[in-house]
C-alpha atoms as a PDB file:
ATOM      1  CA  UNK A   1       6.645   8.121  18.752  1.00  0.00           C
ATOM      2  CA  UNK A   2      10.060   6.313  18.543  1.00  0.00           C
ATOM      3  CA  UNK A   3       8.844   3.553  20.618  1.00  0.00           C
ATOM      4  CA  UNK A   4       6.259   2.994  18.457  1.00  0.00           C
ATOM      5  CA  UNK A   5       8.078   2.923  15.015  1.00  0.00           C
ATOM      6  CA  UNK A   6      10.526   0.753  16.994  1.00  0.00           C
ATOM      7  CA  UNK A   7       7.540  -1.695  17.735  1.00  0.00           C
ATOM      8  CA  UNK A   8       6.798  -1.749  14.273  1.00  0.00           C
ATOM      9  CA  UNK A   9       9.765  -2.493  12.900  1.00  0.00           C
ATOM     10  CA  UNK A  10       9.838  -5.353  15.105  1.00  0.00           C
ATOM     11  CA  UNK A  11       6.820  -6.887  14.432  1.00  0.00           C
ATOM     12  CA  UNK A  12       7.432  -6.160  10.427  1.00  0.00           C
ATOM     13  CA  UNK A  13      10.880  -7.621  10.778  1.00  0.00           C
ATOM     14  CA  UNK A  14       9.079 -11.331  10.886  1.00  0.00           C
ATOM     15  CA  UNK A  15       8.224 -12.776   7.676  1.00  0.00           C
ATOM     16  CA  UNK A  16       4.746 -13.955   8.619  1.00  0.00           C
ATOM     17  CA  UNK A  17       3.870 -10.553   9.558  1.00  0.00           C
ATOM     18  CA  UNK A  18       5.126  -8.575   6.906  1.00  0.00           C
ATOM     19  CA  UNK A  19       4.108 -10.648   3.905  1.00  0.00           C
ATOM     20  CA  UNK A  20       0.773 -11.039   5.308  1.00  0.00           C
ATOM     21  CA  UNK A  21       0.205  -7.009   5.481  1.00  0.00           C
ATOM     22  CA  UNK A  22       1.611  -6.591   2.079  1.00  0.00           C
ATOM     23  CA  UNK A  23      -1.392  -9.409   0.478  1.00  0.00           C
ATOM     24  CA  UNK A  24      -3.376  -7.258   2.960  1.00  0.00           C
ATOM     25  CA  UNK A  25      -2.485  -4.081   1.084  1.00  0.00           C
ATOM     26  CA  UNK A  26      -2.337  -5.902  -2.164  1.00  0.00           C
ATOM     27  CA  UNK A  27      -6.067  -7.271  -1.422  1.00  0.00           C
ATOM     28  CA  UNK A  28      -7.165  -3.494  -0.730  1.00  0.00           C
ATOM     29  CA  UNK A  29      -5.756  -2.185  -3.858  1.00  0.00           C
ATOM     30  CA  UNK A  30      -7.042  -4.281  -6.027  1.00  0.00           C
ATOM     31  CA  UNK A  31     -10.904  -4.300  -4.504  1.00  0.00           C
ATOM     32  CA  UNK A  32     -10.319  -0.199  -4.857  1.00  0.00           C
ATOM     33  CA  UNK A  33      -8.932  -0.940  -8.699  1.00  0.00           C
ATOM     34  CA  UNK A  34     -11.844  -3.002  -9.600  1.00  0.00           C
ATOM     35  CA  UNK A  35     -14.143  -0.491  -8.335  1.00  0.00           C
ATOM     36  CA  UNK A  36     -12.356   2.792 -10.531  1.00  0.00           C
ATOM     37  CA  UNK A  37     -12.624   0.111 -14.082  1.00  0.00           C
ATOM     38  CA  UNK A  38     -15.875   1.169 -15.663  1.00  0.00           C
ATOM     39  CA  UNK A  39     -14.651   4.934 -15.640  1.00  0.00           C
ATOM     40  CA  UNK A  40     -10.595   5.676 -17.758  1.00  0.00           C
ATOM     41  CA  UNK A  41     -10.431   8.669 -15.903  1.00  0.00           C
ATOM     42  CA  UNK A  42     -11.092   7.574 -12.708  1.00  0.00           C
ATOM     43  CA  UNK A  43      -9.160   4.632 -13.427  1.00  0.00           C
ATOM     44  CA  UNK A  44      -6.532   6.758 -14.938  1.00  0.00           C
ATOM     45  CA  UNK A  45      -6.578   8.979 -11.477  1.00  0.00           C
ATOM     46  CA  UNK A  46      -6.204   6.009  -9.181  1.00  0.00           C
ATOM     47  CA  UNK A  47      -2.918   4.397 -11.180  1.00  0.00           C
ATOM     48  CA  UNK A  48      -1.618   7.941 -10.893  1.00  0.00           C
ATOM     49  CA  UNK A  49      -1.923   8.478  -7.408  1.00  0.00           C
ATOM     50  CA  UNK A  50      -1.159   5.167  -6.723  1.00  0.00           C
ATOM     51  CA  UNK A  51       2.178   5.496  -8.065  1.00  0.00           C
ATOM     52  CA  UNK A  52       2.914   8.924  -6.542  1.00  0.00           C
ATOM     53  CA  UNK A  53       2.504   7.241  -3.335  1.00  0.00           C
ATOM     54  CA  UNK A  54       4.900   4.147  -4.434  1.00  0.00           C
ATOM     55  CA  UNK A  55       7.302   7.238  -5.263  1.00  0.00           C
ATOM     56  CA  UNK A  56       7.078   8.835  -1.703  1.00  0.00           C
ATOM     57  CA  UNK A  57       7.460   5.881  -0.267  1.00  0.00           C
ATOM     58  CA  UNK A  58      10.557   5.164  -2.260  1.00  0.00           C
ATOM     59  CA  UNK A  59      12.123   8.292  -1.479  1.00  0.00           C
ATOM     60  CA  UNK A  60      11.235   8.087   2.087  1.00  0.00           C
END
């Protein structure tokens, strides 16, 4: 399991890699977004969790 985080931190640790993951992950949220508009609550419910994971990730 170490090796493996170690491998990833590697391969994150070059610019190329990492900024093309996060447009990646950008990409993904946005097509999920887009697909929660024509409901407020479910749009409502995918901000919210959205930023719950942003917070675990900040504290983590």
């Amino acid at each position: 399991m170490r090796k493996a985080l170690a491998q990833l931190k590697k391969c994150t640790a070059i610019p190329a890699v990492k900024y093309s993951l996060i447009a990646v992950a950008a990409f993904l949220w946005l097509f999920g977004f887009a697909d929660q508009l024509p409901d407020t609550v479910q749009t409502a419910k995918y901000v919210g969790i959205s930023l719950l994971m942003v917070a675990v990730a900040a504290i983590a």
